[in-house]
Protein backbone atom coordinates (compact mmCIF):
# COMPACT_ATOMS: atom_id res chain seq x y z
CA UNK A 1 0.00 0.00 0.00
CA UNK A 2 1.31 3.27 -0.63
CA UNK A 3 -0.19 6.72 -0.61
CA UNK A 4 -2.42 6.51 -4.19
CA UNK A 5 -2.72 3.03 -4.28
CA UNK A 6 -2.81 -0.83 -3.78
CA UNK A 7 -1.10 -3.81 -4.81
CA UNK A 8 -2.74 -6.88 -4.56
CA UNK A 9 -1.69 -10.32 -5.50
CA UNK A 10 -4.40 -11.46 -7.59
CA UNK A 11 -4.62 -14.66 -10.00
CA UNK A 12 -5.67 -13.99 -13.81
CA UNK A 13 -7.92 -16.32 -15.19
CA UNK A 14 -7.78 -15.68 -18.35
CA UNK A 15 -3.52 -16.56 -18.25
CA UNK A 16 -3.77 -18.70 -15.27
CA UNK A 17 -0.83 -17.09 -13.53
CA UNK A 18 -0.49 -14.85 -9.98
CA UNK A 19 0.16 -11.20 -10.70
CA UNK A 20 0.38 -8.05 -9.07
CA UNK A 21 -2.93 -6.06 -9.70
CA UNK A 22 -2.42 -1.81 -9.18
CA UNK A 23 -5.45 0.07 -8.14
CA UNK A 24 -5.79 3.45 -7.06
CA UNK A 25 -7.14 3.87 -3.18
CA UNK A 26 -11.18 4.58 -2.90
CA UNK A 27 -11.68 8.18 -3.31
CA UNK A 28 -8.93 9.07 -4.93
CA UNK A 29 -9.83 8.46 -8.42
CA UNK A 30 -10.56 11.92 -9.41
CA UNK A 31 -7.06 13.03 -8.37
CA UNK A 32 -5.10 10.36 -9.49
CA UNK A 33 -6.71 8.47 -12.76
CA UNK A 34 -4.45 10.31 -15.11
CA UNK A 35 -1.37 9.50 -12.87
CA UNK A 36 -2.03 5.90 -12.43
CA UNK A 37 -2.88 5.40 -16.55
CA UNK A 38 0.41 7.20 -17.38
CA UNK A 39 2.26 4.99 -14.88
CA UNK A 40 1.06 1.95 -16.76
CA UNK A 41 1.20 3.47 -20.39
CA UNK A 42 4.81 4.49 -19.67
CA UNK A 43 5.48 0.89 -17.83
CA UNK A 44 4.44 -1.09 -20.80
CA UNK A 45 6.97 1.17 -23.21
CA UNK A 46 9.79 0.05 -21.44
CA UNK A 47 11.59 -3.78 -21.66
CA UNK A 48 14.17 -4.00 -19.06
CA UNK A 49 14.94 -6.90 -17.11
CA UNK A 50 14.53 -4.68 -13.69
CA UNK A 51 11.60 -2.91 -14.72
CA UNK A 52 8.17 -4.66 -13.99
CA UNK A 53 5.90 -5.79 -17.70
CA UNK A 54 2.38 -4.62 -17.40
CA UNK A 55 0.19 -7.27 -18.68
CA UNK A 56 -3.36 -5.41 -18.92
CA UNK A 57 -5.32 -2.04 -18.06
CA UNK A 58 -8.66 -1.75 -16.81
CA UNK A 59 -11.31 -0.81 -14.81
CA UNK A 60 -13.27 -2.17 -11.82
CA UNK A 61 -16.93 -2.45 -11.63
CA UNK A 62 -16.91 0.85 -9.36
CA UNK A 63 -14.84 2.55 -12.04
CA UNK A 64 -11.47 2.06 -10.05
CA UNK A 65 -8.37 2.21 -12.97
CA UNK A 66 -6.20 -0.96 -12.56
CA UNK A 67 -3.32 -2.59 -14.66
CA UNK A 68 -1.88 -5.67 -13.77
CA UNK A 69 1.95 -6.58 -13.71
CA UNK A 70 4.08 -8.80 -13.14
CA UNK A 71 4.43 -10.41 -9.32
CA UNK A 72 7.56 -9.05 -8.03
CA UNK A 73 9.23 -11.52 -5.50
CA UNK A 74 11.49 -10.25 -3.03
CA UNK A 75 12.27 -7.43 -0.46
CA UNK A 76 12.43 -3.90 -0.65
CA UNK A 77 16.39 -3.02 -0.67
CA UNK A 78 15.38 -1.17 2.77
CA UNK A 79 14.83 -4.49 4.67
CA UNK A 80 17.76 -6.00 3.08
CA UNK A 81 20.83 -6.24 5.36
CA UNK A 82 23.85 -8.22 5.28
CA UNK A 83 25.07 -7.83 1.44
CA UNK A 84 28.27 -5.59 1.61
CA UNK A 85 29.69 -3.26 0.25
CA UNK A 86 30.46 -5.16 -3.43
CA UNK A 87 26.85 -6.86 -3.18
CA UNK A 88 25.18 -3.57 -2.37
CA UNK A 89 26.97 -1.53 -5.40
CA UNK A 90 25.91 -4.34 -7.59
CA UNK A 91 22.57 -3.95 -6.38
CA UNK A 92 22.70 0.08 -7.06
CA UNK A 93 24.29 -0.55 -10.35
CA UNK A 94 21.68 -2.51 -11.94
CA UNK A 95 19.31 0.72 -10.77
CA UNK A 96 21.21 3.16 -12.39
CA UNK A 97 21.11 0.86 -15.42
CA UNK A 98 16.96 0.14 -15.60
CA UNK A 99 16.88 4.28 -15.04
CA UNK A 100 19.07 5.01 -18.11
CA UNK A 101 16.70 2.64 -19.98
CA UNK A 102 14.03 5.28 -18.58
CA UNK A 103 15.54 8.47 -18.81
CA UNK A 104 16.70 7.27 -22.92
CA UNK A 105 13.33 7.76 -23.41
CA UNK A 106 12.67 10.34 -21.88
CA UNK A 107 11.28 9.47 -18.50
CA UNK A 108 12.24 10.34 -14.81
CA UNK A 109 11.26 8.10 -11.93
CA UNK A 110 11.23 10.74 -9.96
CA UNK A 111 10.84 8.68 -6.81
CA UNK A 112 13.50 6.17 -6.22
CA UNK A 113 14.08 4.97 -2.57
CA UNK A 114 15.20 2.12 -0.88
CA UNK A 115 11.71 0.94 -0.21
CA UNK A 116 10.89 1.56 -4.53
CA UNK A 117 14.25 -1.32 -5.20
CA UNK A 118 12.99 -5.04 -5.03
CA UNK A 119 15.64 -7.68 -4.08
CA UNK A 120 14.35 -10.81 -5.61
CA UNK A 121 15.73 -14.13 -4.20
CA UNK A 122 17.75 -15.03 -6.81
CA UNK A 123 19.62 -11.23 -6.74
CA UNK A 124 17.92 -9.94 -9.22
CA UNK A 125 17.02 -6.26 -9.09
CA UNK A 126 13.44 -4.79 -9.78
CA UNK A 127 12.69 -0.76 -10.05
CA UNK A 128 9.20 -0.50 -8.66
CA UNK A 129 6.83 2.33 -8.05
CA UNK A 130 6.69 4.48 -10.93
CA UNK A 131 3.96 5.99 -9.85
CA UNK A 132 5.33 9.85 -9.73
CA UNK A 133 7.44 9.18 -13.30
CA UNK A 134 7.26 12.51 -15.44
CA UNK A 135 8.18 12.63 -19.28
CA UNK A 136 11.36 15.19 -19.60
CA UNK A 137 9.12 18.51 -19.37
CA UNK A 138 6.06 17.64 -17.28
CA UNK A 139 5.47 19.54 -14.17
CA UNK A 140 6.25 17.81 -11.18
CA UNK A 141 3.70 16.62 -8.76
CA UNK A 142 4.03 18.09 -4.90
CA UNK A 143 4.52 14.54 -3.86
CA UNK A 144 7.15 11.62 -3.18
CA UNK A 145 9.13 10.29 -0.76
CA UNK A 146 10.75 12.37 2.37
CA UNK A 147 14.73 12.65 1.75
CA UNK A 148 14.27 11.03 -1.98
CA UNK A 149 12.10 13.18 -4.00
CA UNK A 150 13.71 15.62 -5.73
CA UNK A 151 10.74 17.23 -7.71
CA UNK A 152 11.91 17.56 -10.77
CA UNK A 153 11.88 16.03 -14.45
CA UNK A 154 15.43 15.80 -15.29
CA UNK A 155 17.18 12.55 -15.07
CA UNK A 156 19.65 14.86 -12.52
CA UNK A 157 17.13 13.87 -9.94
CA UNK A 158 17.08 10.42 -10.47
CA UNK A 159 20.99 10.50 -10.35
CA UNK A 160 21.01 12.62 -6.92
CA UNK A 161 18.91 9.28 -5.47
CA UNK A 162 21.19 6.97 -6.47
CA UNK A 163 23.18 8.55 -4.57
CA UNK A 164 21.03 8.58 -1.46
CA UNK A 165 20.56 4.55 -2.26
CA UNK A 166 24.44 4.22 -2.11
CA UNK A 167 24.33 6.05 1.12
CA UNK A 168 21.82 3.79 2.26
């Protein structure tokens, strides 16, 4: 659960798989629609191993927006402990290389914290929580993370968090 919305494990019949199902909070849909439709539109544009697939787009009986993703497995890097200092740049690295595939097309996370960097089981690395992404331009929402968000839609921002995750 975050601020806008939910993620809910959820199985989908019609692939017979478990996936992650994104829906905004009740209530909030009037302020956040557009957000939670770009998040998804600009999700599905990318193909990065770290960066989640969406797999649909929708809308709940009550008119909720959803899109469904893949089920990330794993821990936020803010729970993990123990990995080092060579396992922890390794993690960071693989970051700064699924936000390159972002910001080559244009597109700031704008959000990045430990708690938005999955550790799956195996090691791999997931960028989650794209949620506040702007296109190079956009206006930046008052919004974010405490100590993370920058507030801005230059890839600068995204850099200045890595650098907050290496701190970490």
């Amino acid at each position: 659960a975050g601020g806008m919305a939910i993620v809910l494990r959820v199985r989908d019949t019609r692939l017979d798989a478990e996936v992650a199902l994104k829906l905004l909070r009740p209530g909030l849909e009037d302020c956040w629609r557009a957000a939670l439709l770009r998040e998804a539109r600009l999700l599905a544009s990318f193909r990065h191993p770290a960066i989640l697939p969406v797999h649909d787009l929708g809308e709940l009986e009550d008119g909720r927006p959803f899109y469904t993703m893949a089920l990330a497995a794993g821990t936020p890097l803010a729970r993990v402990v123990g990995v080092g200092l060579s396992g922890g740049v390794e993690h960071v690295w693989r970051v700064a290389e699924a936000l390159g595939h972002a910001h080559a097309r244009g597109v700031t996370h704008g959000d990045l914290s430990p708690n938005n960097v999955m550790i799956g089981p195996h090691g791999d690395v997931l960028v989650v929580d794209w949620g506040l992404a702007l296109r190079r331009g956009e206006p930046a929402p008052n919004a974010g993370t405490p100590g993370y968000f920058v507030g801005r839609a230059d890839p600068s921002a995204d850099v200045f968090a890595i650098g907050g995750l290496l701190a970490f």
